[in-house]
Protein backbone atom coordinates (compact mmCIF):
# COMPACT_ATOMS: atom_id res chain seq x y z
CA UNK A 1 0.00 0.00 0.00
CA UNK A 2 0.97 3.39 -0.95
CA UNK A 3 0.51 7.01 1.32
CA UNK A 4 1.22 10.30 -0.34
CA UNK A 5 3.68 12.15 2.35
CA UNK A 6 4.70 14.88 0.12
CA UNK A 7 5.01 15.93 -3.02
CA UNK A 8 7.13 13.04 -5.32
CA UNK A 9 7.40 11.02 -2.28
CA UNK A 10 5.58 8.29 -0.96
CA UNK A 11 5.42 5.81 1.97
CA UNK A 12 4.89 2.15 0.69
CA UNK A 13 4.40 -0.60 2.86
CA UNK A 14 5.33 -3.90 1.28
CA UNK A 15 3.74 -7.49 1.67
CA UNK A 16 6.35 -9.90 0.25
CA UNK A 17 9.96 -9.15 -1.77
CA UNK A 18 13.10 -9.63 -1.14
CA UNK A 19 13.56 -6.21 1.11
CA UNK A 20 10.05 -6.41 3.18
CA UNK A 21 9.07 -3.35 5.45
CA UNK A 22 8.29 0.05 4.95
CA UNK A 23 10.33 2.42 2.10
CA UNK A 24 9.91 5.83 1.13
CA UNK A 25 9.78 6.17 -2.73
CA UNK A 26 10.76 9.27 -4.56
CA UNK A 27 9.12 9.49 -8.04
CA UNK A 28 11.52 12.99 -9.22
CA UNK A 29 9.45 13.64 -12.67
CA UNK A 30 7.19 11.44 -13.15
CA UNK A 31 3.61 11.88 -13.59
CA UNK A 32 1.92 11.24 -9.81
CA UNK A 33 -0.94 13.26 -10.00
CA UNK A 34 -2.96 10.05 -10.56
CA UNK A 35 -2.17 8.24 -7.47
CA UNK A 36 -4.00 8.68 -4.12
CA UNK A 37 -3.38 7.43 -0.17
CA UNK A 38 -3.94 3.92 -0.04
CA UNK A 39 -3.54 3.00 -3.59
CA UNK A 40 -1.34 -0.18 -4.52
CA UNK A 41 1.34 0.95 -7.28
CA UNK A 42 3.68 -0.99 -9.11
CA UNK A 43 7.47 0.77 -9.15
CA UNK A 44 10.58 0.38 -11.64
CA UNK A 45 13.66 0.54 -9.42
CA UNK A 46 17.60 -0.98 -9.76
CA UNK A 47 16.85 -2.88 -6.21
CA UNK A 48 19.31 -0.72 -4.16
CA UNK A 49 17.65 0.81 -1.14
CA UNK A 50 19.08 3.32 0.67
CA UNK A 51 20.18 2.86 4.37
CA UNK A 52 18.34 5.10 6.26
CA UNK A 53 15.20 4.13 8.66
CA UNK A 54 13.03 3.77 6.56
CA UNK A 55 15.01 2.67 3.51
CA UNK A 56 14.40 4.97 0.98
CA UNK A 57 13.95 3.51 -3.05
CA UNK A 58 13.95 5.73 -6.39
CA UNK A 59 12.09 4.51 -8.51
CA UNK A 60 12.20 5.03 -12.46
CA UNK A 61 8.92 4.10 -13.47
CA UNK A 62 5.28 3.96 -11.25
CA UNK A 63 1.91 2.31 -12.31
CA UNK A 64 -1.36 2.67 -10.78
CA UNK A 65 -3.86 -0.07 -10.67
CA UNK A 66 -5.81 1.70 -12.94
């Protein structure tokens, strides 16, 4: 599930990969206007997560459920 915290970055809470917990995402770009608190997305990112608490991703590419 996906949380808008600010503008180009959201909270996601994952249910199973290889990195589970709780990442923000920063979008820097893309088109965002489309997704809302709560909505499940699908991101494009290299797999490196940055070590902070949370971890943050960036992620290339998003897709709504839509």
């Amino acid at each position: 599930m996906v949380k808008e915290i600010e503008k180009d970055c959201f909270l996601v809470s994952s249910r199973s990969d290889q990195y589970p917990g709780v990442y923000y995402v920063y979008f820097g770009g893309n088109d965002i206007s489309r997704v809302n608190a709560g909505d499940e997305i699908r991101i494009l990112w290299d797999g490196s997560v940055l070590e902070t608490e949370p971890g943050q991703i960036y992620a290339d590419m998003i897709q709504t459920g839509e």
